[in-house]
PDB file of N, CA and C in Angstrom:
ATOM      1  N   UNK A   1       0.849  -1.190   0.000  1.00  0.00           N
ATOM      2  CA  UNK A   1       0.000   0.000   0.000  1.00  0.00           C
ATOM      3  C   UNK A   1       0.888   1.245   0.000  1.00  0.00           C
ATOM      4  N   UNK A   2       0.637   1.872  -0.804  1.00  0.00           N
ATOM      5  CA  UNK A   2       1.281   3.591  -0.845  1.00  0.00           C
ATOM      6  C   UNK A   2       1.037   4.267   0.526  1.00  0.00           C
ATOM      7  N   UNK A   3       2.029   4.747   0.859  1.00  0.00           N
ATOM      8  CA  UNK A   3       1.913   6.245   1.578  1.00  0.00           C
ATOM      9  C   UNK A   3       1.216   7.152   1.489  1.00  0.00           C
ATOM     10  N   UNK A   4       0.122   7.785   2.812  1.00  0.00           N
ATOM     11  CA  UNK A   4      -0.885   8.717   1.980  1.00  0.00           C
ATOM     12  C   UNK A   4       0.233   9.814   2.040  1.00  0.00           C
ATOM     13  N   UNK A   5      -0.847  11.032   1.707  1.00  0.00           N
ATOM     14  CA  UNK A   5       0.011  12.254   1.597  1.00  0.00           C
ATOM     15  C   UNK A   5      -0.298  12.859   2.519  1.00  0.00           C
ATOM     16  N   UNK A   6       0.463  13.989   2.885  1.00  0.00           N
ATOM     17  CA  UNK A   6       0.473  14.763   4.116  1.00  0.00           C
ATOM     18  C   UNK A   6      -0.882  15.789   4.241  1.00  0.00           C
ATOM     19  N   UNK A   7      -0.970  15.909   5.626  1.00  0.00           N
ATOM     20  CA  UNK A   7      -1.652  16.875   5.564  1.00  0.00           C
ATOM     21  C   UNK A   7      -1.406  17.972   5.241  1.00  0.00           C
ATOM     22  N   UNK A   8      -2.568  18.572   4.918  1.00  0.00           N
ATOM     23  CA  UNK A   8      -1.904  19.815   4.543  1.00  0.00           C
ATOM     24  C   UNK A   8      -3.440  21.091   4.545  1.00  0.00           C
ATOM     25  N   UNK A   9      -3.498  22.734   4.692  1.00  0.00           N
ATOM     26  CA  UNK A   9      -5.027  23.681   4.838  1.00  0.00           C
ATOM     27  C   UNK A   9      -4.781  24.434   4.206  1.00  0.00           C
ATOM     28  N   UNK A  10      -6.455  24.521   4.028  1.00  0.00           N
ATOM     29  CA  UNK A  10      -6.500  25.874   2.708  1.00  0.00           C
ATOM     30  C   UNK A  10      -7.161  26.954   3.517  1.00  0.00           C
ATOM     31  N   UNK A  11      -6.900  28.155   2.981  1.00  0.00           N
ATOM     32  CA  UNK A  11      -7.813  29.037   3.702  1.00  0.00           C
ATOM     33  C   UNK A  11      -9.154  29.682   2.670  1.00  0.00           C
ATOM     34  N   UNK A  12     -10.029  28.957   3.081  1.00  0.00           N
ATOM     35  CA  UNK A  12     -11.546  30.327   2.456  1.00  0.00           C
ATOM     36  C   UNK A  12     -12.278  31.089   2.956  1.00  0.00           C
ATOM     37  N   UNK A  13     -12.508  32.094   2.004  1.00  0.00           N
ATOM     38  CA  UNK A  13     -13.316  33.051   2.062  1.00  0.00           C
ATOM     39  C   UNK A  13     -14.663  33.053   1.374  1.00  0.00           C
ATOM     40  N   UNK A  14     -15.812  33.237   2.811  1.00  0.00           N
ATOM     41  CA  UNK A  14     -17.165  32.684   2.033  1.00  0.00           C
ATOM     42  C   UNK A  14     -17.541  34.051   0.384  1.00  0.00           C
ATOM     43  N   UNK A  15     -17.644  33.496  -0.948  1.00  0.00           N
ATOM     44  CA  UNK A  15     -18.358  34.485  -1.848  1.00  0.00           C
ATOM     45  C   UNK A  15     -17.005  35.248  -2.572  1.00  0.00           C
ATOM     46  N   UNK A  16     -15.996  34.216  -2.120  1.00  0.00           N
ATOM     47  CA  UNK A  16     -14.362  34.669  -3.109  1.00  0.00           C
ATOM     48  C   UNK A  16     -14.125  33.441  -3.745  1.00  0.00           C
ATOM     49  N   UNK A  17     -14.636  32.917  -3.895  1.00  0.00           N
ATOM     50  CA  UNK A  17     -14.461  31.250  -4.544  1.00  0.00           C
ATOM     51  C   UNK A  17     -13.668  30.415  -4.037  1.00  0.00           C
ATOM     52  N   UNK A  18     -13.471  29.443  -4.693  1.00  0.00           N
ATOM     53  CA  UNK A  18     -12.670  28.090  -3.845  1.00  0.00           C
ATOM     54  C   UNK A  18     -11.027  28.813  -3.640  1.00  0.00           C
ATOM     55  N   UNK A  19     -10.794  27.773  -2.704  1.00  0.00           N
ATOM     56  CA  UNK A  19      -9.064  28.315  -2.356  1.00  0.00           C
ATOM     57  C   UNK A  19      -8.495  27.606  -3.251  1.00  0.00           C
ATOM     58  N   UNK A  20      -7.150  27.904  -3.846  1.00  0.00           N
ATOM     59  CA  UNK A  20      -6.610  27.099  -4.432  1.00  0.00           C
ATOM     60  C   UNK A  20      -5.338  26.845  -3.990  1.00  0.00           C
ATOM     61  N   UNK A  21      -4.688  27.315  -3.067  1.00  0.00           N
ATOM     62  CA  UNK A  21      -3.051  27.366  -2.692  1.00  0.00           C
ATOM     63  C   UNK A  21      -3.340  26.424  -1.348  1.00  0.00           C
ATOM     64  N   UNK A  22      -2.464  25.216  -1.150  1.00  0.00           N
ATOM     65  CA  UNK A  22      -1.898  24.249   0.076  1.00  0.00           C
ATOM     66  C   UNK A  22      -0.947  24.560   0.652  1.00  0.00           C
ATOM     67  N   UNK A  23      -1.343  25.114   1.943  1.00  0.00           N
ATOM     68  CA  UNK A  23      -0.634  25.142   3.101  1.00  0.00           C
ATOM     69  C   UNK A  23       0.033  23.841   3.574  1.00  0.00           C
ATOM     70  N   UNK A  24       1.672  23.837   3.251  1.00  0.00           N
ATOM     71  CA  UNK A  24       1.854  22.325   4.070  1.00  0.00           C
ATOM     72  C   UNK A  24       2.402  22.860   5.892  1.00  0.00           C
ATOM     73  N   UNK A  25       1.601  24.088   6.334  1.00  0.00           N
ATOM     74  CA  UNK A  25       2.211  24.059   7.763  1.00  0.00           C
ATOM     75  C   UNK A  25       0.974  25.216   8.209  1.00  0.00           C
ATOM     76  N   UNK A  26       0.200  24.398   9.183  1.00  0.00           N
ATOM     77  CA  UNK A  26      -0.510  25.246   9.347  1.00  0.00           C
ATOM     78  C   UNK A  26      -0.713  26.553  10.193  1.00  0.00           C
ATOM     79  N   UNK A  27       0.551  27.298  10.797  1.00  0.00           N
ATOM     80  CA  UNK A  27       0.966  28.655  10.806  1.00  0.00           C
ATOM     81  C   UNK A  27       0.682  29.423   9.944  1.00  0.00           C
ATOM     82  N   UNK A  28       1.283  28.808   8.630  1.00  0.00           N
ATOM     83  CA  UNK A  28       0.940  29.569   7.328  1.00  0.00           C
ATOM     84  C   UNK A  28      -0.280  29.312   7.407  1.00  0.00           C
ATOM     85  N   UNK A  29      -1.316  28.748   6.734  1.00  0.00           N
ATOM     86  CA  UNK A  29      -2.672  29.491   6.267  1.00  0.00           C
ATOM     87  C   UNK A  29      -2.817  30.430   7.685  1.00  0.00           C
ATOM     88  N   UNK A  30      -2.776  29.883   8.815  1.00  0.00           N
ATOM     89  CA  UNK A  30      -3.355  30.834   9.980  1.00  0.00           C
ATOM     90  C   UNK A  30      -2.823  32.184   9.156  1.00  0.00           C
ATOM     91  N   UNK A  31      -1.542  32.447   9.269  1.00  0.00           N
ATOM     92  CA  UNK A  31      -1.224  33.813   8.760  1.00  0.00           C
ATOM     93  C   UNK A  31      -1.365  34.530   7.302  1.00  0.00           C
ATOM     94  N   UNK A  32      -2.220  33.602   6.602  1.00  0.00           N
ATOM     95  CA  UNK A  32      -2.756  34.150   5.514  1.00  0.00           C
ATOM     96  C   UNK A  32      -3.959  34.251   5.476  1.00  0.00           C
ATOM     97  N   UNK A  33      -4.635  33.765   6.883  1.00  0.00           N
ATOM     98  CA  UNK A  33      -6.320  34.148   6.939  1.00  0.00           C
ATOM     99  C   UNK A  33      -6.535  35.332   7.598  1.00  0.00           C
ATOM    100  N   UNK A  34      -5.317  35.688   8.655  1.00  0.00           N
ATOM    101  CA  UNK A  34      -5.071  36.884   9.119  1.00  0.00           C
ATOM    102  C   UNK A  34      -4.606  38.247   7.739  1.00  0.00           C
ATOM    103  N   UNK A  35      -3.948  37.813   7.029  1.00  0.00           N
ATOM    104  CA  UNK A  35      -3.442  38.774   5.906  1.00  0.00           C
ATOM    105  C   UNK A  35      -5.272  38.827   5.152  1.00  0.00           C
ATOM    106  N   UNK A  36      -5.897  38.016   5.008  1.00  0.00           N
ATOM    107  CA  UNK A  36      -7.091  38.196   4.237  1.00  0.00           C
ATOM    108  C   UNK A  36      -7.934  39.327   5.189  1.00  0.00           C
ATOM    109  N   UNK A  37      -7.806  38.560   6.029  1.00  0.00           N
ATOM    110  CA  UNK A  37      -9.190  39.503   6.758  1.00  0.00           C
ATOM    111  C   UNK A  37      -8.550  40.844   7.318  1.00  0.00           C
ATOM    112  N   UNK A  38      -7.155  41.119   6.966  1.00  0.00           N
ATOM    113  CA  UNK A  38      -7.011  42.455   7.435  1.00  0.00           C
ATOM    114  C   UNK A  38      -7.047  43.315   6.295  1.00  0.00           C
ATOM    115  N   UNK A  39      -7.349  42.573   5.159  1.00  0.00           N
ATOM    116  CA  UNK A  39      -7.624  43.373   3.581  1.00  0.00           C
ATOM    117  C   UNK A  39      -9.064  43.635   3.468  1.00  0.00           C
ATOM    118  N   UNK A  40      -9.932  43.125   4.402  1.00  0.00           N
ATOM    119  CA  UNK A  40     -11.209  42.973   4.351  1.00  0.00           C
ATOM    120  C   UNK A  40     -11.867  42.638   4.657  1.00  0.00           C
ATOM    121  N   UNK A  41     -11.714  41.098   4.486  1.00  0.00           N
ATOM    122  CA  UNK A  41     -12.556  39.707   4.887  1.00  0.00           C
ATOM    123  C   UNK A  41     -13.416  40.044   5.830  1.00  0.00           C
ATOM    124  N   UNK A  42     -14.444  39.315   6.359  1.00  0.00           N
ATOM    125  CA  UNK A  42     -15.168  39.240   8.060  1.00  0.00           C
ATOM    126  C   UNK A  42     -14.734  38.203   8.312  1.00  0.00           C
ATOM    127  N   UNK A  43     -14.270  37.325   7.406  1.00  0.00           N
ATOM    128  CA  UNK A  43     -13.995  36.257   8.153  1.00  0.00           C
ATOM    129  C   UNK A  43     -13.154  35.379   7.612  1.00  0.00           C
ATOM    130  N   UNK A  44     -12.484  34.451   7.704  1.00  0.00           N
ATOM    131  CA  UNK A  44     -11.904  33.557   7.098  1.00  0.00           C
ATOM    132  C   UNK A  44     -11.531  32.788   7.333  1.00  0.00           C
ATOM    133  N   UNK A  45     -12.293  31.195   6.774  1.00  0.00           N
ATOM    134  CA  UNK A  45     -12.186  29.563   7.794  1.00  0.00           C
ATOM    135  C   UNK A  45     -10.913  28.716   7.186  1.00  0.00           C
ATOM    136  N   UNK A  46     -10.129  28.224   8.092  1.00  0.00           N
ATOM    137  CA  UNK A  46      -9.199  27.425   7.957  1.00  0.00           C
ATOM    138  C   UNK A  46      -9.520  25.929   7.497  1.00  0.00           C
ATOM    139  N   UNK A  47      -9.275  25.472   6.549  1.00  0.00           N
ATOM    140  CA  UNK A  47      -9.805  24.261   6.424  1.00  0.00           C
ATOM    141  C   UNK A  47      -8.781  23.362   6.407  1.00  0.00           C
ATOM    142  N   UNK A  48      -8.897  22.338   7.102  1.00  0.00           N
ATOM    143  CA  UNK A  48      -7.605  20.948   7.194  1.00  0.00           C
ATOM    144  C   UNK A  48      -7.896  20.070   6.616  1.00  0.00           C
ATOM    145  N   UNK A  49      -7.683  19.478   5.421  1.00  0.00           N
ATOM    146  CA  UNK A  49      -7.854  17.969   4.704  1.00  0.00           C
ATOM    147  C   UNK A  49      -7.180  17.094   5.479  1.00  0.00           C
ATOM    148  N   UNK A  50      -8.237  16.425   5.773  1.00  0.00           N
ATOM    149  CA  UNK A  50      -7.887  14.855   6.739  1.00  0.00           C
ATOM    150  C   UNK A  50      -7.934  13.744   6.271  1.00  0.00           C
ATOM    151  N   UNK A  51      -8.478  13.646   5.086  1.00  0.00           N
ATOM    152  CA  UNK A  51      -8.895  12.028   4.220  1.00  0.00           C
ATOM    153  C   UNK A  51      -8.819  12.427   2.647  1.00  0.00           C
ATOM    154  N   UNK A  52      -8.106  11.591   2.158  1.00  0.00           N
ATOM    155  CA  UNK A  52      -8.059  11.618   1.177  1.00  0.00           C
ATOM    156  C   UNK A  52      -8.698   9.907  -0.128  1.00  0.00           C
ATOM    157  N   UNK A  53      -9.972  10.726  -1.073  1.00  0.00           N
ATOM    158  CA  UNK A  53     -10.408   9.506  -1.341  1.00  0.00           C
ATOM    159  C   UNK A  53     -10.087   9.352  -2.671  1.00  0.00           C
ATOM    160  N   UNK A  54      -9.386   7.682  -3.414  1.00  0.00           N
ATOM    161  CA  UNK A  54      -9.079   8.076  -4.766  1.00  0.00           C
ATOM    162  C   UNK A  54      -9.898   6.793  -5.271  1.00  0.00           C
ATOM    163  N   UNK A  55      -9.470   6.569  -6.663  1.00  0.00           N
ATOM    164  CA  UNK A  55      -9.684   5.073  -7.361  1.00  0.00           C
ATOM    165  C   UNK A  55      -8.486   4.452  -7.195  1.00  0.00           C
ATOM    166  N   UNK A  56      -9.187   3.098  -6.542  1.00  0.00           N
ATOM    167  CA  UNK A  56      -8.385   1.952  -6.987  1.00  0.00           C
ATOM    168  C   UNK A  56      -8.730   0.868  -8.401  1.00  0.00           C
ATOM    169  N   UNK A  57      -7.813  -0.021  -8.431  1.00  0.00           N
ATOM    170  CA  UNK A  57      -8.578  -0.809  -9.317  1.00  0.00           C
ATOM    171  C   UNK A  57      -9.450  -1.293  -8.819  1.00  0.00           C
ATOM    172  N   UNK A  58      -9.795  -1.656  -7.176  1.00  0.00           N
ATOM    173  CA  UNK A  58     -10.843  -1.704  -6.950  1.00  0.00           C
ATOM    174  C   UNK A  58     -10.956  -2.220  -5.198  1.00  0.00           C
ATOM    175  N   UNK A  59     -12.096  -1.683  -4.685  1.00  0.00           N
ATOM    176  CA  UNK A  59     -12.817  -1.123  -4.219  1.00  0.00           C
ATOM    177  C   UNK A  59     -12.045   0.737  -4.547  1.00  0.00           C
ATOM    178  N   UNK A  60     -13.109   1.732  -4.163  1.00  0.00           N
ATOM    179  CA  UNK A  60     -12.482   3.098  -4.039  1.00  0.00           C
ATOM    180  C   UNK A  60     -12.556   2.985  -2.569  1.00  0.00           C
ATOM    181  N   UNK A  61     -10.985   3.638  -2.218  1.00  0.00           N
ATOM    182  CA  UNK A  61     -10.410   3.263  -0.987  1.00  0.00           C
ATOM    183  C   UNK A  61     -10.597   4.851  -0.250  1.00  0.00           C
ATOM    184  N   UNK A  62     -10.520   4.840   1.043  1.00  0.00           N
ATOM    185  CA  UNK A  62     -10.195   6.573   1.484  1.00  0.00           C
ATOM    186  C   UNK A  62      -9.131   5.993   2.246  1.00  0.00           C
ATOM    187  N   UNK A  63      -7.985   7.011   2.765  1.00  0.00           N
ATOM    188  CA  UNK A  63      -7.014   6.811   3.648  1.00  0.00           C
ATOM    189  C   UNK A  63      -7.243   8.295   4.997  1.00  0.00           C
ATOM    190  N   UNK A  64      -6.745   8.013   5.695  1.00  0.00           N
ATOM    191  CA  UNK A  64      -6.158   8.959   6.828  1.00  0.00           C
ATOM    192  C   UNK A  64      -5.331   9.863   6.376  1.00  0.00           C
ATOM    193  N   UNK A  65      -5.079  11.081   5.932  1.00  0.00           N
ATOM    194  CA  UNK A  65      -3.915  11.627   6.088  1.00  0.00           C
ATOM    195  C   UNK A  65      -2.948  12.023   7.326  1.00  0.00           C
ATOM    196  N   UNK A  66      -1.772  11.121   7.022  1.00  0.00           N
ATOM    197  CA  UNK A  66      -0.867  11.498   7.761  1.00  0.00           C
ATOM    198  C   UNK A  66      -0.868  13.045   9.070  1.00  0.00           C
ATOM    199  N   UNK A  67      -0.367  12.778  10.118  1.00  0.00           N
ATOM    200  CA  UNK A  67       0.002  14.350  10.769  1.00  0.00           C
ATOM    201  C   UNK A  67       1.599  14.366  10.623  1.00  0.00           C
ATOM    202  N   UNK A  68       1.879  15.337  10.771  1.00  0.00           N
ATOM    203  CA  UNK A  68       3.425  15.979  11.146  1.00  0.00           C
ATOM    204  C   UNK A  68       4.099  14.917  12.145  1.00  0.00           C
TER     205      UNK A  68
END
């Protein structure tokens, strides 16, 4: 079995569209949800991917992602 991949957070903003940049340390997004909302934001949620689900040849499997 493969190694999952690390964790890793995005930061969004509700009505700015999806996040697209991965935080692999989560200091950073903290300090880029702080840089958002001091440009504006009201708010801005930290999100942590914890599971990651793919295809196998078969069953489709989910894993745990790893912590630090």
């Amino acid at each position: 079995m493969e190694v999952a991949t690390k964790r890793f957070w995005m930061v969004y903003i509700e009505g700015r569209g999806n996040p697209t940049y991965e935080h692999l340390r989560e200091a950073d997004s903290l300090t880029e949800a702080a840089r958002l909302v001091s440009t504006g934001a009201t708010s801005a949620y930290v999100l942590e991917a914890t599971y990651i689900v793919k295809q196998a040849e078969s069953p489709i499997i989910s894993e745990r992602l790893e912590s630090d």
